[in-house]
Protein backbone atom coordinates (compact mmCIF):
# COMPACT_ATOMS: atom_id res chain seq x y z
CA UNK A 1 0.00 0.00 0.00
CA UNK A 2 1.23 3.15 -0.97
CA UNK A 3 1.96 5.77 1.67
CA UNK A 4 -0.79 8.80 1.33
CA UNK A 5 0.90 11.84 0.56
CA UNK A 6 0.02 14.74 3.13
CA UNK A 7 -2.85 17.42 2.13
CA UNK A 8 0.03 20.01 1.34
CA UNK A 9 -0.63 23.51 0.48
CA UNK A 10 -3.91 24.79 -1.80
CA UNK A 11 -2.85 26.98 -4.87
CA UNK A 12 -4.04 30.09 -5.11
CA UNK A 13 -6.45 30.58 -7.71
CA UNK A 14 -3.86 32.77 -10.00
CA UNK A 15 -1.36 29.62 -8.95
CA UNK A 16 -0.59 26.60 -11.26
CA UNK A 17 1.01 22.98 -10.26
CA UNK A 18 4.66 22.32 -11.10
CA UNK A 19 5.28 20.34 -14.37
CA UNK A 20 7.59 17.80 -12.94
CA UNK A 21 9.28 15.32 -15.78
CA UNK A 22 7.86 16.77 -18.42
CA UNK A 23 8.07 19.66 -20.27
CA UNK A 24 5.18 22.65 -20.36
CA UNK A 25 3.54 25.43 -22.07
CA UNK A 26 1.99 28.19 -20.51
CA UNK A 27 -1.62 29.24 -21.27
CA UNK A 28 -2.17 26.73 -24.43
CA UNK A 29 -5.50 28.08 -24.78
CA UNK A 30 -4.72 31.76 -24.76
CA UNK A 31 -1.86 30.62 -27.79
CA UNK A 32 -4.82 28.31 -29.81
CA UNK A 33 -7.80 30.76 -29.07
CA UNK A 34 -5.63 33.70 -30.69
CA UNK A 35 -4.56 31.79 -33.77
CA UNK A 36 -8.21 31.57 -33.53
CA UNK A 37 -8.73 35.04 -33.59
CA UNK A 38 -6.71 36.81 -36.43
CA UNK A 39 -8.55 34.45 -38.65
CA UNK A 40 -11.86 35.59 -37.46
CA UNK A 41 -12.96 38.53 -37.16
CA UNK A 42 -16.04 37.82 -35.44
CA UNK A 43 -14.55 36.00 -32.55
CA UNK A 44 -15.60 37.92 -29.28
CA UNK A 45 -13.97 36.43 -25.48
CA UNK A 46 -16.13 37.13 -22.75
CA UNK A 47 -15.37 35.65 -18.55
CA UNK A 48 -17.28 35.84 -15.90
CA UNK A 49 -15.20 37.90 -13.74
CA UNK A 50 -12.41 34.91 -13.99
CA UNK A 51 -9.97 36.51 -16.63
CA UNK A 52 -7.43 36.45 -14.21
CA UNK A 53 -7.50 32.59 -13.66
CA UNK A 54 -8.31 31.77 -17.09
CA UNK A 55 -5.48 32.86 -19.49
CA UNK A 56 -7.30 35.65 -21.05
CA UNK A 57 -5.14 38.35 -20.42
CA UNK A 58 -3.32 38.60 -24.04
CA UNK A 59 -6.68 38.27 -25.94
CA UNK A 60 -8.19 41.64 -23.70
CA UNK A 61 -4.86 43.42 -24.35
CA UNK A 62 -4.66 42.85 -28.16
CA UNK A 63 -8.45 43.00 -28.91
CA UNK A 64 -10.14 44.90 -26.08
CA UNK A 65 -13.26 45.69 -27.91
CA UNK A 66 -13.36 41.98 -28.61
CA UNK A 67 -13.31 41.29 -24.73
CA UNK A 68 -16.40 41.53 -22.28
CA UNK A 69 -16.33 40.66 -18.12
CA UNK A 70 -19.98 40.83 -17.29
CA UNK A 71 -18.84 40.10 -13.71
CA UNK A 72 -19.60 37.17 -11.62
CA UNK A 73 -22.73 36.34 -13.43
CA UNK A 74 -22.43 33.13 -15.39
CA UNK A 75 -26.01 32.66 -16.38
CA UNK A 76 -25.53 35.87 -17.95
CA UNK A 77 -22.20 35.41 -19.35
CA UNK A 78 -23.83 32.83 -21.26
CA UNK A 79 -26.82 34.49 -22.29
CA UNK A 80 -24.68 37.49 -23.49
CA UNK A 81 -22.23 34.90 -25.21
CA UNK A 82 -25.81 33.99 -27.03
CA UNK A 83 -27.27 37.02 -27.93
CA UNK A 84 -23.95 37.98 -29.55
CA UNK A 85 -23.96 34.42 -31.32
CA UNK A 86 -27.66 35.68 -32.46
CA UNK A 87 -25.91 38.92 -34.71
CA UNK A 88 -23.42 37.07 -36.14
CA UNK A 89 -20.31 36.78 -33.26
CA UNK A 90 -18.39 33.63 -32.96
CA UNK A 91 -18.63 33.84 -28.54
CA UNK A 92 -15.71 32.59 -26.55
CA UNK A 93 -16.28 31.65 -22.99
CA UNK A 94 -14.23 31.46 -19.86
CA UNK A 95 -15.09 30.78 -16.50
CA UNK A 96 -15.06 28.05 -13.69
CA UNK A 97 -17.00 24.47 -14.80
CA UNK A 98 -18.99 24.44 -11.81
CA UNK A 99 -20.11 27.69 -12.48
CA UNK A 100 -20.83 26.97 -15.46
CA UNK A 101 -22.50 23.64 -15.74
CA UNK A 102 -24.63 24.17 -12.46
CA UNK A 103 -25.45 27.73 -12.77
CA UNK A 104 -25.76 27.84 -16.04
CA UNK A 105 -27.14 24.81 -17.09
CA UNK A 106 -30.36 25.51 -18.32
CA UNK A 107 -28.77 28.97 -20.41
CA UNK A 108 -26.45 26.54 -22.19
CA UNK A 109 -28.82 23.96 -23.27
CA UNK A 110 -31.88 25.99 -24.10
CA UNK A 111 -30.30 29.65 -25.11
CA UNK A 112 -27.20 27.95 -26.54
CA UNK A 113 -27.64 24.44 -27.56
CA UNK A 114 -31.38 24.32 -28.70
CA UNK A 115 -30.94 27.37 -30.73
CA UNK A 116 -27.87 25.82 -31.95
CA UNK A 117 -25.63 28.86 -31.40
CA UNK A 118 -21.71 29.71 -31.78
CA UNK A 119 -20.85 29.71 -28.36
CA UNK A 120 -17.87 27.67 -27.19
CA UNK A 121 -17.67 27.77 -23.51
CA UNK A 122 -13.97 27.07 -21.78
CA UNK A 123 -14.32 25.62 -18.46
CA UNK A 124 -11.77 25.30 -15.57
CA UNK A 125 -11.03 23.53 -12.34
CA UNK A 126 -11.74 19.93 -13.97
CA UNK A 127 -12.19 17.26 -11.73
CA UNK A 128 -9.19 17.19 -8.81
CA UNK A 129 -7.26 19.86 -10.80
CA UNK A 130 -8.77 22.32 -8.30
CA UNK A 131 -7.82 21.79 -4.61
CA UNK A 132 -10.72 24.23 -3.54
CA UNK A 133 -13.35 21.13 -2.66
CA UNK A 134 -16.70 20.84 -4.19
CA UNK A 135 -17.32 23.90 -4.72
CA UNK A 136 -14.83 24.28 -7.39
CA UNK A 137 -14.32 20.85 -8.55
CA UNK A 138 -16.17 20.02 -11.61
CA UNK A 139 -16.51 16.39 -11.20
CA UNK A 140 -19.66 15.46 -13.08
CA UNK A 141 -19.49 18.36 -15.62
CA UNK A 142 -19.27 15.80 -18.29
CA UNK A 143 -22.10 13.63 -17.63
CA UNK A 144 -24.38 17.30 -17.58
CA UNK A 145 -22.89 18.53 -20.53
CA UNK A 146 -23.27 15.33 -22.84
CA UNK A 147 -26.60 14.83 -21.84
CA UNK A 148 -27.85 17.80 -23.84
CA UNK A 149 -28.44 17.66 -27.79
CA UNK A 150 -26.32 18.95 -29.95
CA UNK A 151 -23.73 19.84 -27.61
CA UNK A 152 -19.67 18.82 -28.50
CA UNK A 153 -17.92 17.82 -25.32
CA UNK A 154 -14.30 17.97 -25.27
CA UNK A 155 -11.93 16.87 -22.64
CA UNK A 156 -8.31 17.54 -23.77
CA UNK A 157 -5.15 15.75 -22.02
CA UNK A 158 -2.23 18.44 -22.43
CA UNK A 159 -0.83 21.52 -23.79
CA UNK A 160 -0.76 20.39 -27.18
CA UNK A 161 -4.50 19.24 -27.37
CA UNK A 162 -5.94 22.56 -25.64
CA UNK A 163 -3.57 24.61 -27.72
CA UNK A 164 -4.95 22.60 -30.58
CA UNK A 165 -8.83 22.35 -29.31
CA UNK A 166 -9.07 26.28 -28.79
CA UNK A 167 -8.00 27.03 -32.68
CA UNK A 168 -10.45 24.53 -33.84
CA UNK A 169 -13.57 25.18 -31.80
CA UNK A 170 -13.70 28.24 -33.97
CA UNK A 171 -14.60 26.25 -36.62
CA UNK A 172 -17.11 23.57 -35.19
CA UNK A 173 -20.66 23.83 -35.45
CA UNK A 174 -23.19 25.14 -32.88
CA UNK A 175 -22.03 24.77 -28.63
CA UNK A 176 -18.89 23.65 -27.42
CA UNK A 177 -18.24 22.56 -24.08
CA UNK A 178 -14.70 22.04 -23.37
CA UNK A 179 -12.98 21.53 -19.99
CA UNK A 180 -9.72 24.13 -20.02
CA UNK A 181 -6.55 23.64 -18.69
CA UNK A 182 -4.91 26.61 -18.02
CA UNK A 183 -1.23 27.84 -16.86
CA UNK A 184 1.63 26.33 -16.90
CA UNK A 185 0.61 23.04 -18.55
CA UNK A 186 1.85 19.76 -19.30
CA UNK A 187 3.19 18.67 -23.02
CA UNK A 188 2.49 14.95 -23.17
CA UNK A 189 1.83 14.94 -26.59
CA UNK A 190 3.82 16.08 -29.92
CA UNK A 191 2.53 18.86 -31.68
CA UNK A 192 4.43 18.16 -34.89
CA UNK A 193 2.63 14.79 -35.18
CA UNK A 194 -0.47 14.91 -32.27
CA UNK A 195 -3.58 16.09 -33.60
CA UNK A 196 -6.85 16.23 -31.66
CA UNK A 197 -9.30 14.89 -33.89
CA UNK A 198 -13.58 15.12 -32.96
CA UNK A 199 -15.31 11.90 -32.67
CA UNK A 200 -12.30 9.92 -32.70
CA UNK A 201 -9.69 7.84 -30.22
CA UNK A 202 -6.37 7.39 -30.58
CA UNK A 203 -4.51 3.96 -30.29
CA UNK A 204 -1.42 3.56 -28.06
CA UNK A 205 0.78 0.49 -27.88
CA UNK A 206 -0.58 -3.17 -28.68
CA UNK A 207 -0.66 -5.04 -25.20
CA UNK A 208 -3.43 -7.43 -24.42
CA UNK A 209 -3.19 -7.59 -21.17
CA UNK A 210 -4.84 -4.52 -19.75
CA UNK A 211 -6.15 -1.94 -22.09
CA UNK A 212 -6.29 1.26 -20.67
CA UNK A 213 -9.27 3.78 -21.95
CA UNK A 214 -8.58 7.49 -20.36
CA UNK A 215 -9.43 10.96 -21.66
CA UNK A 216 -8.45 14.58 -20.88
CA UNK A 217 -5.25 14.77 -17.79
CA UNK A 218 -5.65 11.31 -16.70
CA UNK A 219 -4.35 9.77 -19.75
CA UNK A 220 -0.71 11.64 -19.12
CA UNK A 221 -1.27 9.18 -15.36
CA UNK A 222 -2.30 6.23 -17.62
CA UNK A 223 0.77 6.68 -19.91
CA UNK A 224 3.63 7.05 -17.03
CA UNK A 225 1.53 4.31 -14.91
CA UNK A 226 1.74 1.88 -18.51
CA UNK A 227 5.23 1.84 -17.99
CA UNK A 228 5.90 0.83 -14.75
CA UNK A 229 3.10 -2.02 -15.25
CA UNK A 230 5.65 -3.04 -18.45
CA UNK A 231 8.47 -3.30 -16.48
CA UNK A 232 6.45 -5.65 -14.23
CA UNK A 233 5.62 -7.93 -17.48
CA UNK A 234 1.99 -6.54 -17.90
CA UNK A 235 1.78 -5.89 -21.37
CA UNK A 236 -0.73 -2.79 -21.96
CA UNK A 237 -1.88 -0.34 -24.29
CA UNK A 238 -3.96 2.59 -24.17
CA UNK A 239 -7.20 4.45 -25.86
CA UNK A 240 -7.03 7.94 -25.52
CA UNK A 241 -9.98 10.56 -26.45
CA UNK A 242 -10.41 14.23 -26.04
CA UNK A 243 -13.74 13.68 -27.73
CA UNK A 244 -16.46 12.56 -25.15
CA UNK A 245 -19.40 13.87 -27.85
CA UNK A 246 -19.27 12.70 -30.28
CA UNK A 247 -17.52 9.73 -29.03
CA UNK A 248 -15.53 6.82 -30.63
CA UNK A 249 -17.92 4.05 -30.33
CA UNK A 250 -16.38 2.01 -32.95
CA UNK A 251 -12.87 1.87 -32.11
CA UNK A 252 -13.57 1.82 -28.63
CA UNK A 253 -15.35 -1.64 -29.69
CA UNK A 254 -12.19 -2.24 -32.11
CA UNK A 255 -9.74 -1.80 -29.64
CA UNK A 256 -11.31 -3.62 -26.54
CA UNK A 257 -11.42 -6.86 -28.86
CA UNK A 258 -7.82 -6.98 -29.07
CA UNK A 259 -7.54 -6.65 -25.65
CA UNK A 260 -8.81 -9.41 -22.38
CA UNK A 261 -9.18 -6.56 -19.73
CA UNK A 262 -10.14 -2.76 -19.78
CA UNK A 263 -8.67 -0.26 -17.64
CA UNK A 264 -11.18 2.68 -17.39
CA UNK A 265 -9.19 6.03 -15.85
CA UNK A 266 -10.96 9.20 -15.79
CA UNK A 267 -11.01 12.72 -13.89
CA UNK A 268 -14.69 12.17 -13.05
CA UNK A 269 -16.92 10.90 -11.47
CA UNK A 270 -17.52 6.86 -12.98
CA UNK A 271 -21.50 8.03 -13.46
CA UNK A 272 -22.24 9.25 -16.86
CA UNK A 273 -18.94 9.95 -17.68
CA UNK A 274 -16.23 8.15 -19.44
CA UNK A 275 -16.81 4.67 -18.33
CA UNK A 276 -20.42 4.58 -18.88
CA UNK A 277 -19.90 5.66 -22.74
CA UNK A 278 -17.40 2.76 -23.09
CA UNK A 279 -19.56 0.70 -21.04
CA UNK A 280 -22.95 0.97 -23.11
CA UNK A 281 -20.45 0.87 -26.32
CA UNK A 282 -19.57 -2.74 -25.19
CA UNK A 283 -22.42 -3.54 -24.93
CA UNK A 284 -24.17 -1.85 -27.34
CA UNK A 285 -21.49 -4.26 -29.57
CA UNK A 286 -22.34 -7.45 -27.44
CA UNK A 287 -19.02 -7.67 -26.19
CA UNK A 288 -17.97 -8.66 -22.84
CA UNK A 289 -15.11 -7.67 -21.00
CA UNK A 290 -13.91 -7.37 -17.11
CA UNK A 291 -13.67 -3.75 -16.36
CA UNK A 292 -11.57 -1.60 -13.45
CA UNK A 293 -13.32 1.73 -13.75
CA UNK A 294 -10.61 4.54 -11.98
CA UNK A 295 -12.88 7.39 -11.85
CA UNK A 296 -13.53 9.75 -8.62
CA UNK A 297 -15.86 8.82 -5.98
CA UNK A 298 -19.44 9.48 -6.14
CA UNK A 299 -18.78 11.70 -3.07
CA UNK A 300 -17.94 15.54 -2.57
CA UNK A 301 -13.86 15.73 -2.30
CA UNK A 302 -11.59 17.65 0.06
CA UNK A 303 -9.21 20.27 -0.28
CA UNK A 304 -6.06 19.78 -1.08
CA UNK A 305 -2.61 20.19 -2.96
CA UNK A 306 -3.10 18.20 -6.62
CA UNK A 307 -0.74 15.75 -5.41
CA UNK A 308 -2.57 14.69 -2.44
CA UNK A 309 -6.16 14.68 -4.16
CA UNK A 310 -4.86 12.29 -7.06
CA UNK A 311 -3.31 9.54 -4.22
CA UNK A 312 -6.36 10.18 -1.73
CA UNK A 313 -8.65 8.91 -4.42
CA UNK A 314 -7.13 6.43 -6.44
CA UNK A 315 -5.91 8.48 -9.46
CA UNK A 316 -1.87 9.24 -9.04
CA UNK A 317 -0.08 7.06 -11.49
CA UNK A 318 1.53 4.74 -8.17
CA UNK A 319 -2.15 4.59 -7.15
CA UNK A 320 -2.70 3.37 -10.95
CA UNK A 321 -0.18 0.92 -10.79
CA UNK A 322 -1.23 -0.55 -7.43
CA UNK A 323 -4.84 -0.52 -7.99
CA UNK A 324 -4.12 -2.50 -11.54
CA UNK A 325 -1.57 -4.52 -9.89
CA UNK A 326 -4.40 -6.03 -7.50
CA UNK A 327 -7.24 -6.69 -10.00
CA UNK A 328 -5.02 -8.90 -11.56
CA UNK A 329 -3.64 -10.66 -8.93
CA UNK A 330 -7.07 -11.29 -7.20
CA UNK A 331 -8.46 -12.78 -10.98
């Protein structure tokens, strides 16, 4: 059993985790969401009095009668965001995700989603990235946003895929919900070869033993925690999405045949989120397999440094490792 790290020091708000063994990039999706930006003209930012903690401090300087704080009002941040979709603006988000899928809920799926307008709404704190407790920790953002038509749901894992998400949501139809990593983030992935695409998974490795299905930061846990099971003779491999809706049914289904048990990691809670897509594709398919689903409780969570919230429920890559470790020596 591993030893529980200690609950460590909260981050404030402005504050970002350390990037330890891998390289970073700070504020991807100020860098995508600009690229964005010279390419259309359209393309308003607005935040809910959150600029600060949401890398949107070089859009407001370059384009400052592109940028709008209507304070900390979410349900009118998105109401704004879809009254200037009505005239013809391409609306940028920014704010917290439990401010915005529990405050807002109703303004994104009926003044956003029904009407099918261009607002793309940036969402931070995801899951145990925020050590602020349950008041800031979007756990079951996911599982709200997906349930509502129409609505793309996008989970990214690193720099590369928000940098990458934030030019391209520009360019995809109708409401965008899309969980946003912000400061100084982690580079998992290659930009020179990575590229997110919608409604698709990406293959990793070609282990049978355990196949490992993550999406957004848990798959950079799932990749470092792959390793150590290798060097342990596991052989593994991995499915990673950034595309919850619309989601890879098929080569979820594809890869899962190739593989005799699934792995399902997620910064979520396990209801209506990750594993319960994979879940009702398998079965959906009529294929059976044992699944571990590595998801967060269906509790509220503490406070906490990152560190201590990923060991304290079962989601730091050694907690990975262990918790994978057992399965298999218990079948």
């Amino acid at each position: 059993m591993l030893e529980l790290k200690q609950p460590g020091r909260t981050l404030a708000m402005s504050e970002s985790e350390e990037v330890v063994g891998r390289a970073s990039q700070f504020a991807p999706f100020s860098i995508g969401m600009l690229k964005a930006a010279t390419v259309h003209p359209e393309l308003v930012l607005l935040t809910a009095d959150l600029g600060k903690y949401t890398d949107t401090a070089e859009f407001r300087e370059r384009y400052p009668q592109r940028f709008f704080n209507v304070g900390m009002a979410e349900q009118a941040l998105v109401m704004a965001a879809a009254g200037l979709s009505k005239v013809g603006k391409l609306s940028y988000c920014t704010t917290y995700g439990t401010f915005a899928t529990r405050r807002a809920y109703d303004f994104l799926a009926i003044a956003c989603a029904h009407s099918n307008e261009s607002v793309k709404m940036f969402a931070g704190n995801p899951g145990l990235l925020s050590g602020y407790g349950g008041t800031h920790q979007a756990n079951e953002d996911l599982a709200l946003m997906r349930s509502i038509p129409g609505m793309t749901v996008l989970d990214p894992c690193d720099a590369t895929e928000m940098a990458q998400i934030a030019e391209m949501a520009a360019d995809l139809p109708g409401t965008v919900y899309c969980r946003l990593l912000r400061g100084n983030v982690p580079v998992v992935f290659d930009a020179a070869t990575h590229r997110v695409e919608i409604g698709k998974g990406k293959v990793f490795g070609s282990g049978s033993d355990i196949g490992f299905v993550s999406t957004g930061s848990m798959t950079e846990r799932v990749i470092d925690a792959r390793k150590q099971l290798e060097r342990q003779g596991v052989a593994t491999s991995l499915f990673h999405t950034a595309s919850l809706k619309p989601f890879d049914s098929a080569g979820l289904v594809a890869f899962a045949s190739q593989v005799k048990r699934l792995v399902i990691c997620e910064n979520h809670v396990a209801i209506g989120g990750l594993a319960t897509m994979a879940i009702d594709a398998l079965q959906e398919a009529g294929l059976q397999r044992k699944v571990l689903k590595i998801a967060i409780p269906d509790q509220f969570t503490e406070c906490g440094s990152h560190a201590y919230l990923l060991d304290r429920y079962g989601l730091s890559t050694g907690r990975i490792v262990e918790r994978v470790a057992a399965w298999l020596e218990a079948a």
